[in-house]
Protein backbone atom coordinates (compact mmCIF):
# COMPACT_ATOMS: atom_id res chain seq x y z
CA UNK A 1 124.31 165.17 45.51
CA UNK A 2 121.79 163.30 42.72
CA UNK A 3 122.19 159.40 42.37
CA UNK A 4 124.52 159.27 39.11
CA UNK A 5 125.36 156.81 37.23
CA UNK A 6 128.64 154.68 38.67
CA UNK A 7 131.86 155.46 36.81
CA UNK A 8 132.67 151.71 36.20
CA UNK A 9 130.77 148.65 34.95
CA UNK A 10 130.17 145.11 37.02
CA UNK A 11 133.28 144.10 35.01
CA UNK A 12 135.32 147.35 36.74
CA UNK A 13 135.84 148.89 33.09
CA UNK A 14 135.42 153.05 33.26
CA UNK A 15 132.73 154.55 31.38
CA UNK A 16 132.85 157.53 28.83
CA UNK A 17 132.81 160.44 31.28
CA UNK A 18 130.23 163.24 30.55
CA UNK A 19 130.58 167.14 31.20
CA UNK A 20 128.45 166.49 34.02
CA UNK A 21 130.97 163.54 35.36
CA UNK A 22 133.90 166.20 35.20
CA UNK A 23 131.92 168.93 37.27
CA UNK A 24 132.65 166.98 40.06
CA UNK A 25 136.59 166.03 40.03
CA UNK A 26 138.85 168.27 41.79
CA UNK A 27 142.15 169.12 41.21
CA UNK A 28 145.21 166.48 42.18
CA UNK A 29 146.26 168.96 44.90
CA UNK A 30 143.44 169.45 46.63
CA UNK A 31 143.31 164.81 46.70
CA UNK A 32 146.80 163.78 47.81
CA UNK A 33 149.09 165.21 49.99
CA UNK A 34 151.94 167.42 48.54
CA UNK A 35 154.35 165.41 49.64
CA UNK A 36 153.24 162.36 46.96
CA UNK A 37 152.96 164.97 44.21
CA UNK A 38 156.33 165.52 44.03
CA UNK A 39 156.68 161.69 44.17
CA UNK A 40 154.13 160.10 41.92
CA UNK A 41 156.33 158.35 38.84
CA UNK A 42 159.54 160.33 39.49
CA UNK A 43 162.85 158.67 40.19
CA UNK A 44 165.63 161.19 41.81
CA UNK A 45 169.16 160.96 40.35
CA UNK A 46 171.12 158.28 42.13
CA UNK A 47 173.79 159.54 44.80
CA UNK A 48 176.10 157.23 43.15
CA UNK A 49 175.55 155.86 39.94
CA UNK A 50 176.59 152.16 39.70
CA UNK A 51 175.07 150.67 36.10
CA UNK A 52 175.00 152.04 32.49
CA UNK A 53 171.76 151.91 30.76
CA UNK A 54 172.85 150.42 27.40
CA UNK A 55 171.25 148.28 24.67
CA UNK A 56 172.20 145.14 23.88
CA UNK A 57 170.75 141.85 21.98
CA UNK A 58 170.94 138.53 23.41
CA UNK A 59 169.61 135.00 22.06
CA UNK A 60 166.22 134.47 22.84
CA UNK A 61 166.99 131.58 25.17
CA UNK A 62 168.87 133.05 26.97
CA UNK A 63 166.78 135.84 27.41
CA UNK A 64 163.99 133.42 28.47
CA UNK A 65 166.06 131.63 30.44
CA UNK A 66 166.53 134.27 32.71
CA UNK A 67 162.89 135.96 32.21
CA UNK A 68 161.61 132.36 33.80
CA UNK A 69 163.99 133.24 36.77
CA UNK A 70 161.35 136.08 37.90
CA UNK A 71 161.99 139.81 39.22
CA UNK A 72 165.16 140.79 39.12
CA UNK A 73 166.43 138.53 36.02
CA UNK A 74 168.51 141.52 34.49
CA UNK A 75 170.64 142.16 37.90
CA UNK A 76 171.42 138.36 37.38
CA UNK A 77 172.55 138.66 33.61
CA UNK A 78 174.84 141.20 35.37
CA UNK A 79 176.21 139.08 37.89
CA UNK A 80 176.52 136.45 35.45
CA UNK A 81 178.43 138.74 33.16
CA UNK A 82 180.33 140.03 36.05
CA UNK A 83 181.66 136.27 36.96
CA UNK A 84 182.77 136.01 33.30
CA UNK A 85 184.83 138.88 33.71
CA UNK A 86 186.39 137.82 36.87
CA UNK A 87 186.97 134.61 35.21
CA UNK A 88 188.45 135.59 32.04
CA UNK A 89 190.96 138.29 33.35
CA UNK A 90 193.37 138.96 30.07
């Protein structure tokens, strides 16, 4: 194998790849395991379905508010909306 060239800069940013640079990829299947190609980026149907993906506006504090709260901040708009409901029974 020559010395080429490195694919990324001192900076780690990836270099225009040549015809030559390409001559020596191979295939995804012959890198990784079949097993984590059927994986990679695909979510399965849930067994049971729980949520309903929906749109919805809210006031930007609010939003924030629960943004600042980290990972996880819409599950806890949904408990929070949840406790409403059990408090507000008609």
């Amino acid at each position: 194998m020559k010395n080429k060239k490195p694919l990324t800069d001192d900076e780690g940013e990836v270099r225009e790849l040549t015809a030559e640079d390409m001559k020596d990829f191979r295939p995804i299947q012959e890198v990784l395991p079949v097993a984590l190609l059927y994986k990679l980026g695909v979510r399965g149907p849930q067994k049971t379905p729980t949520k309903d993906r929906i749109n919805i506006r809210l006031s930007h504090d609010v939003v924030e508010h629960f943004r600042a709260t980290g990972p996880g901040w819409q599950s806890r708009i949904d408990e929070a909306l949840r406790e409403w409901v059990r408090t507000h029974n008609r």
